[in-house]
N, C-alpha and C. Protein backbone atom coordinates (compact mmCIF):
# COMPACT_ATOMS: atom_id res chain seq x y z
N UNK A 1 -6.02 -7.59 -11.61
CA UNK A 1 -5.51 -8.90 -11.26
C UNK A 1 -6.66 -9.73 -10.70
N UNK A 2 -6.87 -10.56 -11.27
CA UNK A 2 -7.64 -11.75 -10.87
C UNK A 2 -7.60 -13.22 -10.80
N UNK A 3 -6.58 -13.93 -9.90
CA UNK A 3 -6.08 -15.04 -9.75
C UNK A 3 -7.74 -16.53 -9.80
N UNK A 4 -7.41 -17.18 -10.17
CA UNK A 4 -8.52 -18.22 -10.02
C UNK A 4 -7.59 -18.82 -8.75
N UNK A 5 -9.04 -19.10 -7.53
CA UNK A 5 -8.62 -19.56 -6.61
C UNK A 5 -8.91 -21.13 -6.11
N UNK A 6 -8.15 -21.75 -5.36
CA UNK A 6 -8.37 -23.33 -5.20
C UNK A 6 -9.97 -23.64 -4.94
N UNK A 7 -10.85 -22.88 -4.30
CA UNK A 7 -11.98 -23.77 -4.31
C UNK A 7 -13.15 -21.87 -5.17
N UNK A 8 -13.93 -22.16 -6.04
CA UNK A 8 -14.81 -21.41 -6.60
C UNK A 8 -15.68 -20.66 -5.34
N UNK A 9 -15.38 -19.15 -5.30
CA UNK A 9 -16.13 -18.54 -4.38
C UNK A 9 -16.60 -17.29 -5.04
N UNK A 10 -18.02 -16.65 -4.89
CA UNK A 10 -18.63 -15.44 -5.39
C UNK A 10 -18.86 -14.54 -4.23
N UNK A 11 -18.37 -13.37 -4.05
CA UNK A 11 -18.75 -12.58 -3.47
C UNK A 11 -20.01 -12.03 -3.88
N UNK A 12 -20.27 -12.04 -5.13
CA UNK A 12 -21.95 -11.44 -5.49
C UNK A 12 -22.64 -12.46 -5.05
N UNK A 13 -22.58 -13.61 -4.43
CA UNK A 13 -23.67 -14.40 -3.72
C UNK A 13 -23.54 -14.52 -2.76
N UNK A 14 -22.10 -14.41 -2.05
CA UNK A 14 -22.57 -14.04 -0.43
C UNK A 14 -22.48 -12.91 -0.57
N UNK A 15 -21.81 -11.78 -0.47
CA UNK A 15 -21.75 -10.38 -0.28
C UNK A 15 -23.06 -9.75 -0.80
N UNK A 16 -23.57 -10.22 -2.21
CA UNK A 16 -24.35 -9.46 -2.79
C UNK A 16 -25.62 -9.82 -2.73
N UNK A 17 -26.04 -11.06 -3.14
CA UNK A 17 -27.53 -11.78 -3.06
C UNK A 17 -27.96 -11.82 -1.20
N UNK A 18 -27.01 -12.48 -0.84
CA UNK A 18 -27.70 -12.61 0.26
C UNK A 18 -26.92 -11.88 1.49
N UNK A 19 -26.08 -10.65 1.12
CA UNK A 19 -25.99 -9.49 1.93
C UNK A 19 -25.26 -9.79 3.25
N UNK A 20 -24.42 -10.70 3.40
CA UNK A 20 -23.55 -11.45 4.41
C UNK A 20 -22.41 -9.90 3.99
N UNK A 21 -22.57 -9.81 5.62
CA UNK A 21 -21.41 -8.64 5.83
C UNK A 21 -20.00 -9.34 5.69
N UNK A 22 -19.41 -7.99 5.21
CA UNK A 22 -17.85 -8.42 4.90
C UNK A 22 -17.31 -8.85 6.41
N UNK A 23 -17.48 -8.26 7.09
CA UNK A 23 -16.65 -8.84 8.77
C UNK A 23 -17.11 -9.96 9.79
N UNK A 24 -18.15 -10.48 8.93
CA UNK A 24 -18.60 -11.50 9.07
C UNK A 24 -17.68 -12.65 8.50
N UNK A 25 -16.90 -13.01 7.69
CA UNK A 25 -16.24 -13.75 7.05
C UNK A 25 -14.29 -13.24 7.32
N UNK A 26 -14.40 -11.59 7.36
CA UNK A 26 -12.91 -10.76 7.39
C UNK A 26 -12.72 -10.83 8.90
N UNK A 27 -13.23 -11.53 9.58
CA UNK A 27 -13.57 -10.64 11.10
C UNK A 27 -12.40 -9.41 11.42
N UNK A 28 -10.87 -9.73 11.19
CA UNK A 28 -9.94 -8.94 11.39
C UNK A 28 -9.95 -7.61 11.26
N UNK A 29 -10.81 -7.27 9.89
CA UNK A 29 -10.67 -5.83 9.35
C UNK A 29 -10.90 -4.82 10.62
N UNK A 30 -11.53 -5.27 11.87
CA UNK A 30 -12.65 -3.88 12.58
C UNK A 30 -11.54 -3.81 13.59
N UNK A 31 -10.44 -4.77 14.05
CA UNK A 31 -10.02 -5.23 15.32
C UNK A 31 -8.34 -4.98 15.00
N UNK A 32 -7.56 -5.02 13.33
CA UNK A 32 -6.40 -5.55 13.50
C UNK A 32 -6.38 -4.72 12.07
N UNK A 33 -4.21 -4.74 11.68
CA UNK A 33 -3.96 -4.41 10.75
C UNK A 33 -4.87 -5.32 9.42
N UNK A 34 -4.48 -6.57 9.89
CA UNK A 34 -5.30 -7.88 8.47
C UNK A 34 -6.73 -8.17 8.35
N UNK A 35 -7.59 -7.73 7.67
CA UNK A 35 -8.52 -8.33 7.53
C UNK A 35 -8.66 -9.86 7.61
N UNK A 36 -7.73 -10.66 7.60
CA UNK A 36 -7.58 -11.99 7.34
C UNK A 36 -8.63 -12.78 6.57
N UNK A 37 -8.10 -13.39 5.84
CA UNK A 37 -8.98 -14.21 4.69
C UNK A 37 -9.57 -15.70 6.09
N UNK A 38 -10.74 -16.62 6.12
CA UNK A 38 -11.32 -16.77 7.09
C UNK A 38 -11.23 -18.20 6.82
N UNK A 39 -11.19 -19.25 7.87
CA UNK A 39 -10.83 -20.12 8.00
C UNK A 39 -11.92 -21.49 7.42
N UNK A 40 -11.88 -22.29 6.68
CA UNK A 40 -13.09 -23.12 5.85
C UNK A 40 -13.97 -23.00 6.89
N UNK A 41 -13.72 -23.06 8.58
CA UNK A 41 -14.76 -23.47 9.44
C UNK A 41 -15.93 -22.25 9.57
N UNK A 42 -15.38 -20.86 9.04
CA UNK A 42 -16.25 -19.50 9.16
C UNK A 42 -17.46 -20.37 7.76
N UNK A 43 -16.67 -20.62 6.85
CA UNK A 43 -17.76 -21.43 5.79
C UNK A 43 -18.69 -22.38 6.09
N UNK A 44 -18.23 -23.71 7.08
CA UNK A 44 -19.07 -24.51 7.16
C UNK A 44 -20.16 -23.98 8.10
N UNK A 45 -19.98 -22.46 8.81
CA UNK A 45 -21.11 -22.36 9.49
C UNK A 45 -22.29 -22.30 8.90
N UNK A 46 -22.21 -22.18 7.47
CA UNK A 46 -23.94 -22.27 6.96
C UNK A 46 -23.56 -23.70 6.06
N UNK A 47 -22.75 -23.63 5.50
CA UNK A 47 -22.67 -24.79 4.15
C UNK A 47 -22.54 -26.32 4.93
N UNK A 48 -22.61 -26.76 6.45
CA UNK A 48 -22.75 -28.09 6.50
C UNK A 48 -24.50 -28.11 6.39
N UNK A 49 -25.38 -27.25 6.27
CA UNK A 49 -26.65 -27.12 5.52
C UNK A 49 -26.62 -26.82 4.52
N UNK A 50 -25.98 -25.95 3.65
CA UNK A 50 -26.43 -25.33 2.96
C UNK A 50 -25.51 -25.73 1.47
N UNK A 51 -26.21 -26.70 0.32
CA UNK A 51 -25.28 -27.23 -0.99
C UNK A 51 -24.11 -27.58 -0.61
N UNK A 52 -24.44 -28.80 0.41
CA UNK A 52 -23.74 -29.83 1.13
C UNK A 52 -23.07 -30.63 -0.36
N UNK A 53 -23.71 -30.66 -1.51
CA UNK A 53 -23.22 -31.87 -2.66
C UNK A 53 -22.60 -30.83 -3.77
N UNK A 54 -22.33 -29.86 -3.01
CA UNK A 54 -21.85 -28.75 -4.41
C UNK A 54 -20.27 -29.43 -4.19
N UNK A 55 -19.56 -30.00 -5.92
CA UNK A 55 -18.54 -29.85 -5.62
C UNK A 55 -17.44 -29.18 -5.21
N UNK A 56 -17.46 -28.19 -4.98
CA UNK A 56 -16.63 -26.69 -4.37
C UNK A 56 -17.18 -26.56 -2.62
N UNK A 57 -18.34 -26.81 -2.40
CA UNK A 57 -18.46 -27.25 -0.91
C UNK A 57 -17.57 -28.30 -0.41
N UNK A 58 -18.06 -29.51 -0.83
CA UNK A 58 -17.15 -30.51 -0.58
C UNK A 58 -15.72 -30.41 -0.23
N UNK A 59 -15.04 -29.64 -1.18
CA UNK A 59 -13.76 -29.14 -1.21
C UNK A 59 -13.21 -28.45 0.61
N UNK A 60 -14.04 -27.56 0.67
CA UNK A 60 -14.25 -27.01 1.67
C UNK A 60 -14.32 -27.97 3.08
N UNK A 61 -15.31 -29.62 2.88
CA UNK A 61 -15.64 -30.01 3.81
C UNK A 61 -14.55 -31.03 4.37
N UNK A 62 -13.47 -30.88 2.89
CA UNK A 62 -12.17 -31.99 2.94
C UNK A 62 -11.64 -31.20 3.71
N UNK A 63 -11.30 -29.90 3.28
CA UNK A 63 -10.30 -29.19 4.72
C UNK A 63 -10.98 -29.17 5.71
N UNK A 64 -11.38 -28.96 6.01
CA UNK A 64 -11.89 -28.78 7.25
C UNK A 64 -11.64 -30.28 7.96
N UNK A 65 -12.30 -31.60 7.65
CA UNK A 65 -11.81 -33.07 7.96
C UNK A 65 -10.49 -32.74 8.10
N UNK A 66 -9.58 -32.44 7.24
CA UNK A 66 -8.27 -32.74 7.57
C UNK A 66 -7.65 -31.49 8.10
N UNK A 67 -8.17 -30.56 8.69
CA UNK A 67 -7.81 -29.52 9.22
C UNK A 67 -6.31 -29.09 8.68
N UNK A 68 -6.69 -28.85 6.98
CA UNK A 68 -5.83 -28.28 6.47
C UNK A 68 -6.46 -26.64 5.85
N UNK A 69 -5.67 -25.80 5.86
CA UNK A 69 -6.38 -24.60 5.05
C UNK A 69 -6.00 -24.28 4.04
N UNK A 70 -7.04 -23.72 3.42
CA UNK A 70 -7.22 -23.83 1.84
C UNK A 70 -6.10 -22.65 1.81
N UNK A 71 -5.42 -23.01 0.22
CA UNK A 71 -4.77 -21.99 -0.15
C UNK A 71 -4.88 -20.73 -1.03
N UNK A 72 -5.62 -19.91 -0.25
CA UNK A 72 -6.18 -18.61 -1.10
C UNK A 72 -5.30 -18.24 -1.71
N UNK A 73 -5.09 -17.69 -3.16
CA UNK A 73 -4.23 -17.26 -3.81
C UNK A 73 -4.92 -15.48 -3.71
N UNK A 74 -3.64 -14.82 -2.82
CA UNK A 74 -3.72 -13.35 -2.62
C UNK A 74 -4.01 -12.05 -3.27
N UNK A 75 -5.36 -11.58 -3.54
CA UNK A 75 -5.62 -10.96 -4.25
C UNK A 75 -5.15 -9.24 -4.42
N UNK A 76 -5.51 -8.69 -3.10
CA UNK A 76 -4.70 -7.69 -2.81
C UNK A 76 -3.22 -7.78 -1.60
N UNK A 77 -2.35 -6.78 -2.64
CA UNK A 77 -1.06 -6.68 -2.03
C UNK A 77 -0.35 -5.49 -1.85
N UNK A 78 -0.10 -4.92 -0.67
CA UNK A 78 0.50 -3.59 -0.80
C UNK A 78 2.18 -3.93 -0.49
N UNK A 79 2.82 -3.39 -0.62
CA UNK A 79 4.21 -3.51 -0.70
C UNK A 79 4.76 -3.87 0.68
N UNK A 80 5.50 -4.71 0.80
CA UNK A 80 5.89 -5.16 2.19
C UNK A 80 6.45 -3.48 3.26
N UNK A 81 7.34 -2.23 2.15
CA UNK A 81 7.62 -1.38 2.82
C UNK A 81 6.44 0.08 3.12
N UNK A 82 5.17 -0.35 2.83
CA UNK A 82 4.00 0.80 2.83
C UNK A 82 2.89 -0.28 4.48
N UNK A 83 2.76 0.58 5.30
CA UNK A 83 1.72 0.11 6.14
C UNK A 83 0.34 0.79 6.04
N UNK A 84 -0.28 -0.70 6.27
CA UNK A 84 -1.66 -0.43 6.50
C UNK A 84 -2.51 -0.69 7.27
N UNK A 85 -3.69 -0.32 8.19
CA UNK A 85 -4.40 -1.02 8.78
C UNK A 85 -5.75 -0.56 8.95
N UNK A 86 -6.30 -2.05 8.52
CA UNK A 86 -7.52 -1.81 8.11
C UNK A 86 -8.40 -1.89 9.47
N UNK A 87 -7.91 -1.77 10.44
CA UNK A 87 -9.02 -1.07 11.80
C UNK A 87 -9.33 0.35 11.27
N UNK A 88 -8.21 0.69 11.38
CA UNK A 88 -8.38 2.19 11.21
C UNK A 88 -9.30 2.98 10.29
N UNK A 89 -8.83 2.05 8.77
CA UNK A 89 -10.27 2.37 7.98
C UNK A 89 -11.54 2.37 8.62
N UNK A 90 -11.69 0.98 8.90
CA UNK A 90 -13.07 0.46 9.19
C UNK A 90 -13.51 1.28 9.89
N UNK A 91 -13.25 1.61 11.17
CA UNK A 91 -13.88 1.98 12.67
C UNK A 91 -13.58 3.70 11.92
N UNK A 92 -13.50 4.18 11.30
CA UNK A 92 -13.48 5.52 10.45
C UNK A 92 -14.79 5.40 9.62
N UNK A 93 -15.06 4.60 9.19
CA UNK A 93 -16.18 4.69 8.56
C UNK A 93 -15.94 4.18 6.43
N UNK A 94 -14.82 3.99 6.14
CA UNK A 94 -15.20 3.37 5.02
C UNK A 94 -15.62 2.44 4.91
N UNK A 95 -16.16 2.01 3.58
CA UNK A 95 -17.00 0.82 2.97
C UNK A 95 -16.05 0.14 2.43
N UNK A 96 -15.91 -0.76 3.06
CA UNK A 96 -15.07 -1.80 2.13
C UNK A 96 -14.22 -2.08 0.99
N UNK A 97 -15.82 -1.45 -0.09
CA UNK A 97 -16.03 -1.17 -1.47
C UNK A 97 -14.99 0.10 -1.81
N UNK A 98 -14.77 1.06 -1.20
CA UNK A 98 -14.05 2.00 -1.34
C UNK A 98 -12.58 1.66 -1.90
N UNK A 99 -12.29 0.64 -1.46
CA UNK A 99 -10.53 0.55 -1.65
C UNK A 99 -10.88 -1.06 -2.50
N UNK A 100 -11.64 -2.37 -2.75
CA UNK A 100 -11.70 -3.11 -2.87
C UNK A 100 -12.57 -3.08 -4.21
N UNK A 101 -13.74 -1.94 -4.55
CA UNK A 101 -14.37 -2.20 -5.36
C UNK A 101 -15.68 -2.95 -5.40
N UNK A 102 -16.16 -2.75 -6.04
CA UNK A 102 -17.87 -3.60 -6.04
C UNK A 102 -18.14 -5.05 -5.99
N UNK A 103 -17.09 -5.34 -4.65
CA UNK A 103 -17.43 -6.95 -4.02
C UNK A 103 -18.62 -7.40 -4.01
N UNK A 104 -19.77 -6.84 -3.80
CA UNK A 104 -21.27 -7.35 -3.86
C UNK A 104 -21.33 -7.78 -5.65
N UNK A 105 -20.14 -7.68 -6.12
CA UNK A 105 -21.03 -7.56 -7.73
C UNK A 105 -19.85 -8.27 -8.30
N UNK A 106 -18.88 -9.32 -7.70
CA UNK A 106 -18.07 -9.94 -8.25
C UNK A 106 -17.60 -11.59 -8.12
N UNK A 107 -18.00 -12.40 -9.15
CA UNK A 107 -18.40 -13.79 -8.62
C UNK A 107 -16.98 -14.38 -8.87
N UNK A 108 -15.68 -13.37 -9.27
CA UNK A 108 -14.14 -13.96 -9.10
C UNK A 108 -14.07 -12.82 -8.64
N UNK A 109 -13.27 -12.59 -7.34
CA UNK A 109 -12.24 -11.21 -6.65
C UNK A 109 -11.41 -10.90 -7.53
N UNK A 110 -11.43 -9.52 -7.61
CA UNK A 110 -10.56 -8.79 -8.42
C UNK A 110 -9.89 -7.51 -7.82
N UNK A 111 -8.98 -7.51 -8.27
CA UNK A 111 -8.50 -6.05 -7.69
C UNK A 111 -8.96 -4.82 -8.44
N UNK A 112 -9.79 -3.80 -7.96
CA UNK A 112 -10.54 -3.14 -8.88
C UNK A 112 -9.41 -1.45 -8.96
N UNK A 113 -8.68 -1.64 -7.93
CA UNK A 113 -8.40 -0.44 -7.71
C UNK A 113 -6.11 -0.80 -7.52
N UNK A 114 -5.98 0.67 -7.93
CA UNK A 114 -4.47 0.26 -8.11
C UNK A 114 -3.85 0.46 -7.01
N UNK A 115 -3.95 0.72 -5.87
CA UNK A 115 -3.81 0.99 -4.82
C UNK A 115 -2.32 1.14 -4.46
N UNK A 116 -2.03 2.23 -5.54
CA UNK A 116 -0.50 2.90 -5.38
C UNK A 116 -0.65 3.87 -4.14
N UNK A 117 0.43 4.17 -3.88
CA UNK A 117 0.39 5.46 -3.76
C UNK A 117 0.33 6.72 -3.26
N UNK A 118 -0.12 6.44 -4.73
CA UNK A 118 -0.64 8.12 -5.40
C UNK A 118 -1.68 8.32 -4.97
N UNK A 119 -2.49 6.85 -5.37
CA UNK A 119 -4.05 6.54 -5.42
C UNK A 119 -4.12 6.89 -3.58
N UNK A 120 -3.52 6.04 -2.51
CA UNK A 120 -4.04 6.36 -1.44
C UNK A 120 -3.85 7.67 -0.96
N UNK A 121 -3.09 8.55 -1.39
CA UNK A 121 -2.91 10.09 -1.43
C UNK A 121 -4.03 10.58 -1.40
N UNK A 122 -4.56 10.12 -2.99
CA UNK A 122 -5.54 11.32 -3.10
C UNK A 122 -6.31 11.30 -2.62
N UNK A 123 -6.99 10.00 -2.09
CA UNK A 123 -7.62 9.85 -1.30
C UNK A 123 -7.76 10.53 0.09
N UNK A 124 -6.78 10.54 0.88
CA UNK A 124 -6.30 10.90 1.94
C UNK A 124 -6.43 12.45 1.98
N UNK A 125 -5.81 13.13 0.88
CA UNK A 125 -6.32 14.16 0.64
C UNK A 125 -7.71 14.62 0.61
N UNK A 126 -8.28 14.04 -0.11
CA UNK A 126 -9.42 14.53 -0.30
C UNK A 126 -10.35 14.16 0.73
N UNK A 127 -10.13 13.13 1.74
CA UNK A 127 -10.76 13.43 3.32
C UNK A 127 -10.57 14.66 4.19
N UNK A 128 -9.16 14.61 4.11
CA UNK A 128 -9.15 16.09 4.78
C UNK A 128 -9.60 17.35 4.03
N UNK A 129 -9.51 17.65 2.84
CA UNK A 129 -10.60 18.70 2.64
C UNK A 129 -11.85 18.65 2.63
N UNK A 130 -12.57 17.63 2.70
CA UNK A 130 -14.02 17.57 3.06
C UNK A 130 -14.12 17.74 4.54
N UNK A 131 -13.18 17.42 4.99
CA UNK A 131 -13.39 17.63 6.68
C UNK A 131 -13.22 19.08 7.17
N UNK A 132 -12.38 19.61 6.41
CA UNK A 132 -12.40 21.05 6.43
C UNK A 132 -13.82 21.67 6.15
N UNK A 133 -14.72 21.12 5.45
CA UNK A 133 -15.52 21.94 4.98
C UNK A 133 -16.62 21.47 5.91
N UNK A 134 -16.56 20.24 6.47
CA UNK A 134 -17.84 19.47 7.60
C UNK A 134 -18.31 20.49 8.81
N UNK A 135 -19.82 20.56 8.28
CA UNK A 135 -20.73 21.53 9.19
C UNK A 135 -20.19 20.73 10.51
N UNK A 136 -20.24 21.93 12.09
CA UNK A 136 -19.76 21.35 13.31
C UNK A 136 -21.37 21.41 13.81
N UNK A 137 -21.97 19.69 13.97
CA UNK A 137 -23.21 19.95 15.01
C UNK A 137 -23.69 20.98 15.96
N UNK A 138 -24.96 21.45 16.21
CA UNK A 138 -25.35 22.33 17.22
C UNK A 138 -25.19 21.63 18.33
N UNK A 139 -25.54 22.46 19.50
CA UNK A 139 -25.91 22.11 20.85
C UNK A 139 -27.74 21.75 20.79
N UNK A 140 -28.12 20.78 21.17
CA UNK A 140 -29.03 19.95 21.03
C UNK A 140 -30.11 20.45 22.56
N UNK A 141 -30.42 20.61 22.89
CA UNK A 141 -30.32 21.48 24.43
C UNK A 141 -32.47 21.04 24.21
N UNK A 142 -33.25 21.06 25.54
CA UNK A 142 -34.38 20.89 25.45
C UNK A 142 -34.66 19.76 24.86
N UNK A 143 -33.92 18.69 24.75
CA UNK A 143 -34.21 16.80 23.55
C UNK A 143 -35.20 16.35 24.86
N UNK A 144 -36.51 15.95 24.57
CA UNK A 144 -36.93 15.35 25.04
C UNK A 144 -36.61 14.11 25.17
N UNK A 145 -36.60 13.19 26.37
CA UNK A 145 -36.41 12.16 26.98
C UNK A 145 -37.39 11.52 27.60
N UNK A 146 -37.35 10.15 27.58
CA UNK A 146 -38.32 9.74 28.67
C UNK A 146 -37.88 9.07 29.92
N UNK A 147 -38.47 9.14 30.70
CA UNK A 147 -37.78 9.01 32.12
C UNK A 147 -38.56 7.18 32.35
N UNK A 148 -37.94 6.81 33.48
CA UNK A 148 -38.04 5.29 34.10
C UNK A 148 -40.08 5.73 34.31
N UNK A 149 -40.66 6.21 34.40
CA UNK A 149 -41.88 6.50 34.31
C UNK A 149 -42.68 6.28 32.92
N UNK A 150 -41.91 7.11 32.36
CA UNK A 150 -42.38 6.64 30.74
C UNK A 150 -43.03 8.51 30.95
N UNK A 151 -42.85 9.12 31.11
CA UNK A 151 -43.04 10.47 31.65
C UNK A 151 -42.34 11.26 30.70
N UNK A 152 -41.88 12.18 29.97
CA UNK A 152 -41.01 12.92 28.76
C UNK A 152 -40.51 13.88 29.67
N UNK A 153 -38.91 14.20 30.02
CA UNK A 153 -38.21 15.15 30.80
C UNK A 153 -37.71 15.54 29.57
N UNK A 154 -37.79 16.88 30.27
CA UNK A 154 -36.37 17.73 29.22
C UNK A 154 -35.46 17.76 30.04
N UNK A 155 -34.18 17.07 29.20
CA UNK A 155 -32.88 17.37 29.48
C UNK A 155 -31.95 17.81 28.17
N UNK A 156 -31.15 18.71 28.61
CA UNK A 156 -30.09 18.98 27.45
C UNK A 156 -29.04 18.22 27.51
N UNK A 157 -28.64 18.10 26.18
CA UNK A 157 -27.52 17.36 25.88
C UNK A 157 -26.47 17.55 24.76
N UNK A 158 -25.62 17.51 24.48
CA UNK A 158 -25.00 18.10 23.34
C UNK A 158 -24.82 16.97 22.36
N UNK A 159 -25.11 17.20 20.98
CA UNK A 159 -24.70 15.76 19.94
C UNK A 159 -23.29 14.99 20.10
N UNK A 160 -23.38 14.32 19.83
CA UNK A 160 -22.08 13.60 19.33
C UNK A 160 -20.96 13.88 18.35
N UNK A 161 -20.44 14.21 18.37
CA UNK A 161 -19.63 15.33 17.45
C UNK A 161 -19.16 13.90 16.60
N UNK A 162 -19.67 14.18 15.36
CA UNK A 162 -18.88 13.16 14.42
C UNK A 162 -17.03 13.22 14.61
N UNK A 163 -16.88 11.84 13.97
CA UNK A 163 -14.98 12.04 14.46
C UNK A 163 -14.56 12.63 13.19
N UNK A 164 -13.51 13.26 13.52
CA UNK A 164 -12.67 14.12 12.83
C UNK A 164 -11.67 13.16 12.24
N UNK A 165 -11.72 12.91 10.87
CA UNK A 165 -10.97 12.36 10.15
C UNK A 165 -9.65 13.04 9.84
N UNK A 166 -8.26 12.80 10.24
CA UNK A 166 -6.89 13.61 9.58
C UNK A 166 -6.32 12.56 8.93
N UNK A 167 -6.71 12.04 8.16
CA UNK A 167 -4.79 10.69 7.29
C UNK A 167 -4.25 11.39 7.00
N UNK A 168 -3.30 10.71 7.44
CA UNK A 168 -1.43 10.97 7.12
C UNK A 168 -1.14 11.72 5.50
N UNK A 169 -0.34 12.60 5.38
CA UNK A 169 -0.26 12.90 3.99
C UNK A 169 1.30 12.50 4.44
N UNK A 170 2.00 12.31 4.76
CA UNK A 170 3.28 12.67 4.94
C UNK A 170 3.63 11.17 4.83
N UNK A 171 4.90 11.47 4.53
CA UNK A 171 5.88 9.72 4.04
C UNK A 171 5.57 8.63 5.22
N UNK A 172 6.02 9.12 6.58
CA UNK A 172 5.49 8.24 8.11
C UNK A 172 4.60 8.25 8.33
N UNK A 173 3.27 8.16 7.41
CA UNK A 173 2.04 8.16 7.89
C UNK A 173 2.19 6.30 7.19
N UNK A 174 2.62 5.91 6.42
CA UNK A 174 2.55 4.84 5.63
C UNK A 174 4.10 3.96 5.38
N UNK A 175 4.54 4.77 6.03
CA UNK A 175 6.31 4.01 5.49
C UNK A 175 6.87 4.17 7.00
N UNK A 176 7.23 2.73 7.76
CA UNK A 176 7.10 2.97 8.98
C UNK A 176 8.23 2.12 8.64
């Protein structure tokens, strides 16, 4: 699915050319269930410099004057009765790209992935058996340090135990 949306936007030129993080524009994804699609004014923070005469800027610079917001036509949709939240991803450690697809490499949003499911199953699954199999860090003990001197103490310390990933396999992990 790939809707054409009211004003022309490429994720392969922000996301991809010039490497503008997704939560930079999503801010929601790290903090909340919605990533939320971002308000023209997250845009004009570079574009009242930057192809100020592009007609698709412009567009942008009308809402914003009339503090109306643009109407993104919704690219991904999970079923009103399946929950999701994309803190949880995020601050877990997926890429974006994982559930969304190769946003750095798409100058119309598309839905790359079918995101039944089944599909988030297997997924889900297949975290927890890799986690099953995840080496458990040593004890780190003798790490040199440097002290308010600039002096190297040994102190021990134990690593940081990477987090233990479990998703839900079960119906109430997603159907709330």
């Amino acid at each position: 699915y790939m809707p054409e949306q009211p004003i022309a936007f490429s994720h392969a030129v922000h996301a991809g050319h010039y490497e503008i993080d997704c939560q930079y524009c999503h801010v929601g994804a790290e903090k909340s269930r919605h990533a939320g699609i971002p308000h023209a004014g997250v845009c004009m923070n570079c574009h009242t410099q930057v192809k100020t005469d592009s007609p698709e800027i412009q567009k942008l610079t009308q809402a914003v004057k009339r503090d109306k917001p643009i109407e993104w036509v919704r690219v991904h949709r999970l079923p009103d009765h399946a929950y999701f939240n994309h803190a949880n991803h995020v601050t877990a450690g997926l890429e974006c790209q994982k559930c969304h697809g190769p946003v750095q490499e798409m100058v119309r949003l598309e839905q790359a992935e079918p995101m039944t499911m089944g599909w988030c199953l297997d997924c889900h699954r297949q975290t927890q058996e890799s986690q099953a199999k995840a080496p458990v860090p040593p004890l780190a003990s003798g790490v040199l340090m440097a002290s308010a001197s600039g002096v190297p103490t040994a102190k021990a310390s134990l690593n940081p135990a990477p987090r233990t990933l479990n998703p839900p396999t079960d119906c109430s992990g997603c159907h709330r």
